[in-house]
C-alpha atoms as a PDB file:
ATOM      1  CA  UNK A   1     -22.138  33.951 -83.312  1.00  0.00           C
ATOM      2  CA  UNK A   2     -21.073  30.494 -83.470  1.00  0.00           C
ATOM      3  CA  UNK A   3     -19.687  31.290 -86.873  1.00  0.00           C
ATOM      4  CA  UNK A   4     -17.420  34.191 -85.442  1.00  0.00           C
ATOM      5  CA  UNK A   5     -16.662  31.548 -82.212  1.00  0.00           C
ATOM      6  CA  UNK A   6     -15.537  29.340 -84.441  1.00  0.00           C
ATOM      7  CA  UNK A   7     -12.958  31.561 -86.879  1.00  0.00           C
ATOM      8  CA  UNK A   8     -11.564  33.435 -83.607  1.00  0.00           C
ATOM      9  CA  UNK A   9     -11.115  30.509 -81.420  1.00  0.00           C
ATOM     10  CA  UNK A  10     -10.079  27.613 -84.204  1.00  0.00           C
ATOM     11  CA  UNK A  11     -12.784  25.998 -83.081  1.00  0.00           C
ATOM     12  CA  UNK A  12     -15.454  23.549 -84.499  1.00  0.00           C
ATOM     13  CA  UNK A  13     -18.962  23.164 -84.735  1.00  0.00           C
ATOM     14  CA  UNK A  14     -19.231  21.564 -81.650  1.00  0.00           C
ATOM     15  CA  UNK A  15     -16.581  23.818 -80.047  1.00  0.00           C
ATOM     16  CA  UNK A  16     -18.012  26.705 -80.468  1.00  0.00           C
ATOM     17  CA  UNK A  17     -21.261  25.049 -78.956  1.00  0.00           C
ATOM     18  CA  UNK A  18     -19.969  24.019 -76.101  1.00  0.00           C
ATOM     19  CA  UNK A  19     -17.995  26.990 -75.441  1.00  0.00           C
ATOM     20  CA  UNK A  20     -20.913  29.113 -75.371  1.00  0.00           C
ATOM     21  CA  UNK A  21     -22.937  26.348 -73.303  1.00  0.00           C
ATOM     22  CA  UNK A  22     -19.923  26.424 -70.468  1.00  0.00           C
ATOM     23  CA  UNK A  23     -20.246  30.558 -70.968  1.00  0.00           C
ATOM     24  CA  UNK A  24     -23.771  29.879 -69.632  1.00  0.00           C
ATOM     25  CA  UNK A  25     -22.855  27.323 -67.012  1.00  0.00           C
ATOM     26  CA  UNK A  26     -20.224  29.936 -65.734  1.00  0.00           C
ATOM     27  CA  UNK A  27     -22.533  32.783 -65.392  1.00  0.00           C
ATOM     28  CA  UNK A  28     -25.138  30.519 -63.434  1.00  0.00           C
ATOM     29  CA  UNK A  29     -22.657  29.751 -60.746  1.00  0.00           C
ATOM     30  CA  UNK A  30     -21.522  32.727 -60.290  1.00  0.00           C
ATOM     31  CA  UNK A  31     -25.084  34.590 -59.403  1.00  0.00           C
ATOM     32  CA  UNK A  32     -25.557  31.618 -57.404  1.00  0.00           C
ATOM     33  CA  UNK A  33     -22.187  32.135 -55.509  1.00  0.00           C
ATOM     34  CA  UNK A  34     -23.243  35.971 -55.097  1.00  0.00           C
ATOM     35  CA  UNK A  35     -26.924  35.438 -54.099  1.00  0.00           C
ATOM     36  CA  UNK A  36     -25.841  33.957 -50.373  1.00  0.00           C
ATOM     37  CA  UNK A  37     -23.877  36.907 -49.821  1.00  0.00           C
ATOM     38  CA  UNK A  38     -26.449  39.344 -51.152  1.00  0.00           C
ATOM     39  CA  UNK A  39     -28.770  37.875 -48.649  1.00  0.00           C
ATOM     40  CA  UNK A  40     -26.721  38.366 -45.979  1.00  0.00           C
ATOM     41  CA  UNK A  41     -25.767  41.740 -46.761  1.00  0.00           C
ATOM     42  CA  UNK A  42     -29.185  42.817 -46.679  1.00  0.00           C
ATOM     43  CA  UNK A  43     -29.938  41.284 -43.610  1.00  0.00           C
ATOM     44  CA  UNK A  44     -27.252  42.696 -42.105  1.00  0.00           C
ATOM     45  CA  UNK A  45     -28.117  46.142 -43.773  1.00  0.00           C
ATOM     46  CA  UNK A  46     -31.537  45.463 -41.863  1.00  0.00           C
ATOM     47  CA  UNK A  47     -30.177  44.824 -38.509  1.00  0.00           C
ATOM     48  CA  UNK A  48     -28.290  47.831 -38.315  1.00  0.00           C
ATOM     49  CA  UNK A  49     -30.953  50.133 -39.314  1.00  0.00           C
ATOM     50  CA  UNK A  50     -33.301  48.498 -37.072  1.00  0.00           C
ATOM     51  CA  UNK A  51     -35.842  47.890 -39.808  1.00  0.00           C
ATOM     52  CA  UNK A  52     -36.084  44.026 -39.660  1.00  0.00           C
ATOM     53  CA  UNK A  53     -39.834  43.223 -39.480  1.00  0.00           C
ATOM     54  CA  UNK A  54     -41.208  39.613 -38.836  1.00  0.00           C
ATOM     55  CA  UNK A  55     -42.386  39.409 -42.549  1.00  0.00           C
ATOM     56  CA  UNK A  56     -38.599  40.226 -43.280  1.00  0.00           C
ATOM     57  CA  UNK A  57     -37.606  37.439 -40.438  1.00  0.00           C
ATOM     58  CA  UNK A  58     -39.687  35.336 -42.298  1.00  0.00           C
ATOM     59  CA  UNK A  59     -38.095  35.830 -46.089  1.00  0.00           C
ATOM     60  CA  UNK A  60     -34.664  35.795 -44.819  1.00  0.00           C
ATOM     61  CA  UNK A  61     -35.436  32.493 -42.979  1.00  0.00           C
ATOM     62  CA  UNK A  62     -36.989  31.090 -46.597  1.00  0.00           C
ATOM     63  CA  UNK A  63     -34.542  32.268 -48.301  1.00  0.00           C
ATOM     64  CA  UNK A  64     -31.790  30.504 -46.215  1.00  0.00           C
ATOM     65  CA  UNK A  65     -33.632  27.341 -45.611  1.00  0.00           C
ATOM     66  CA  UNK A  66     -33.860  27.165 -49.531  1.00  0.00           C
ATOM     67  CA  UNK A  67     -30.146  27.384 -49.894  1.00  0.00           C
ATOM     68  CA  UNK A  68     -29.052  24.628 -47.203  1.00  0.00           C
ATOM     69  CA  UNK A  69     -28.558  27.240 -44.257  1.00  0.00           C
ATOM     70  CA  UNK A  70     -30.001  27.512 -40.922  1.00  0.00           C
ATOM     71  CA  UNK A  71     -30.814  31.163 -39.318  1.00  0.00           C
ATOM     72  CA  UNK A  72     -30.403  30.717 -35.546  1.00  0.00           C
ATOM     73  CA  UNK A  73     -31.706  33.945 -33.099  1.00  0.00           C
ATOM     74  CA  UNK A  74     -31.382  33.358 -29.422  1.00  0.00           C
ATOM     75  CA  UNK A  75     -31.576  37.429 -28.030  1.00  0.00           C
ATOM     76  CA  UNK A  76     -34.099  39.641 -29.474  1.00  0.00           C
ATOM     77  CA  UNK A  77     -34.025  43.307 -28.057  1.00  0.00           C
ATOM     78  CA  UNK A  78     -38.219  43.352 -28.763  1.00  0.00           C
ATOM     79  CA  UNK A  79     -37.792  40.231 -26.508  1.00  0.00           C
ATOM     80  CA  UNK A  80     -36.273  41.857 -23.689  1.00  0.00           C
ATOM     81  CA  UNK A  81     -32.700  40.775 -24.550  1.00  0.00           C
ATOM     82  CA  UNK A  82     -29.512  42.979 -23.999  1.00  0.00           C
ATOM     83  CA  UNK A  83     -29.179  42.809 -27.870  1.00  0.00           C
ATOM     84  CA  UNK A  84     -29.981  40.621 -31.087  1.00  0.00           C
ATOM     85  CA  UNK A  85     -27.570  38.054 -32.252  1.00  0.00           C
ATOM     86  CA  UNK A  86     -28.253  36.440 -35.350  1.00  0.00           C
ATOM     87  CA  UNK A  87     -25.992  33.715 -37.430  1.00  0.00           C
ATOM     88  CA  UNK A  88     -26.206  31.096 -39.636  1.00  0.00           C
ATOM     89  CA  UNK A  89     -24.621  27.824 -40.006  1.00  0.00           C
ATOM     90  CA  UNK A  90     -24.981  25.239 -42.956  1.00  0.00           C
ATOM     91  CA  UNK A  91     -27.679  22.444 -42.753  1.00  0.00           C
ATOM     92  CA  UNK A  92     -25.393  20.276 -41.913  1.00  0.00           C
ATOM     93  CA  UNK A  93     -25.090  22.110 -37.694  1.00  0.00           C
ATOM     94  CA  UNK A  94     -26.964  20.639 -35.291  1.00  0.00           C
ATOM     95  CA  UNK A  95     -28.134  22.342 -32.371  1.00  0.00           C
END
């Protein structure tokens, strides 16, 4: 592969190498770009079918911890609230 990198492209040795090494690097961010807003599509998927569990509280809060976020609840309907309202901010929120 490097071989073919390198006649296409007019690259060298270390071209090629570092082409396919910034390949990698770009396909890395970009699941890590998409995995924040996969999360949150599925816990919005959850909250509109009703199905979120406090297992799935629990993963979702994980989840969002791990990547810098903070999942804030104040009204729960199994609470007694009028309705749920979930968000969340970056670490960087206080309140």
């Amino acid at each position: 592969m490097i071989k073919w990198l390198q006649r296409r492209f007019a690259l060298s040795g270390q071209g090629a190498k570092d082409l396919i090494k910034g390949c990698l690097a770009c396909v890395a961010q970009d699941i890590a770009l998409m995995l924040p807003v996969g999360l949150l599509y599925y816990l919005v998927l959850d909250l509109m079918q009703g199905t979120l569990t406090g297992g799935q509280i629990a993963f979702y809060t994980l989840m969002f911890s791990m990547m810098h976020g903070k999942l804030i609840r104040k009204n729960m309907i199994a609470a007694g609230g009028e309705m749920c309202d979930y968000w969340i901010v970056g670490d960087a929120h206080n309140e």
